[in-house]
Protein backbone atom coordinates (compact mmCIF):
# COMPACT_ATOMS: atom_id res chain seq x y z
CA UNK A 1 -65.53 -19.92 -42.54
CA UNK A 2 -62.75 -18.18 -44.34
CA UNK A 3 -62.74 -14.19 -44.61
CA UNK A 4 -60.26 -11.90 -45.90
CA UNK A 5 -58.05 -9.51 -43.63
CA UNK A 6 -59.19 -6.76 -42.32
CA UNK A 7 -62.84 -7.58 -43.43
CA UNK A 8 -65.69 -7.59 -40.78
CA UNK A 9 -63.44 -8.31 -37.99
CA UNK A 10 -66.46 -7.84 -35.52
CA UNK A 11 -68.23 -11.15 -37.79
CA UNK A 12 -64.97 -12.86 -37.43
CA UNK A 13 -65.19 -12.26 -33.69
CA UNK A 14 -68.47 -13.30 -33.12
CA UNK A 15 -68.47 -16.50 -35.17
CA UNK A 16 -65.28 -17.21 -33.19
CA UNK A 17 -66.96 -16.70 -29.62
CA UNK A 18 -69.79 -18.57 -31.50
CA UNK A 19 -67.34 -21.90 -31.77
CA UNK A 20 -66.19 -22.35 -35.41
CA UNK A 21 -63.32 -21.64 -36.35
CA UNK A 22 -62.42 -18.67 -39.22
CA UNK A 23 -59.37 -18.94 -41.64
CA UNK A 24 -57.92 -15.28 -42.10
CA UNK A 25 -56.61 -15.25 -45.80
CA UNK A 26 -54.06 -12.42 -47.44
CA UNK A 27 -53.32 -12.20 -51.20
CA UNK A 28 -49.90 -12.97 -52.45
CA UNK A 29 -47.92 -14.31 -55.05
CA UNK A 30 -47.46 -12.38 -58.63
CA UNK A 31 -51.03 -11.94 -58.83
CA UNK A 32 -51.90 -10.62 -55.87
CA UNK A 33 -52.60 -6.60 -57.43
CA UNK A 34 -54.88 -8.49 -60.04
CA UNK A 35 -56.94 -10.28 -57.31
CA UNK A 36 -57.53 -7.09 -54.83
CA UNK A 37 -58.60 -5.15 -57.80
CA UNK A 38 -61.05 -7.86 -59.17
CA UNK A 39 -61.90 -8.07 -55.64
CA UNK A 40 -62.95 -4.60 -55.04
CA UNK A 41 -64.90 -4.53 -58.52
CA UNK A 42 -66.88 -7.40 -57.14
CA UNK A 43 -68.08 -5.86 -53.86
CA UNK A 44 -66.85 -1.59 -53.47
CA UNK A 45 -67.59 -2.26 -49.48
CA UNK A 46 -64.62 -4.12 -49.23
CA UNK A 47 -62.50 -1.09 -49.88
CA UNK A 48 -64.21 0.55 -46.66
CA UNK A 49 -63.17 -2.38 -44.68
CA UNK A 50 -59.66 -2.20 -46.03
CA UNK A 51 -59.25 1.21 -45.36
CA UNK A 52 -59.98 1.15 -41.97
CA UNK A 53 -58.32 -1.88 -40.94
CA UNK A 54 -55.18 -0.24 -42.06
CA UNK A 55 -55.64 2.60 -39.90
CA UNK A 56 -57.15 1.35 -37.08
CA UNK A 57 -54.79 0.33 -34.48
CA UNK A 58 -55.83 -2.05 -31.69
């Protein structure tokens, strides 16, 4: 499984107790602004994710 940062962390958990394993992946690079908007176009919800992942502190 591979899921972006800060998305569903509570799936990532559970798949992980579950016994797979989950790559975490983070846009970089020159077209990293590019991707994350095309991103959010493609699915809104992410932006809720995103959002609270970067202020939720664990």
């Amino acid at each position: 499984f591979q899921m972006l940062l800060g998305v569903r962390e509570d799936l990532r958990e559970k798949i992980n107790r579950d016994g797979y394993k989950v790559r975490i992946y983070v846009p970089f690079g020159k077209d990293w602004y590019a991707y994350s908007i095309r991103r959010l176009k493609e699915n809104p919800q992410v932006a809720g994710h995103i959002f609270k992942a970067l202020f939720t502190f664990k």
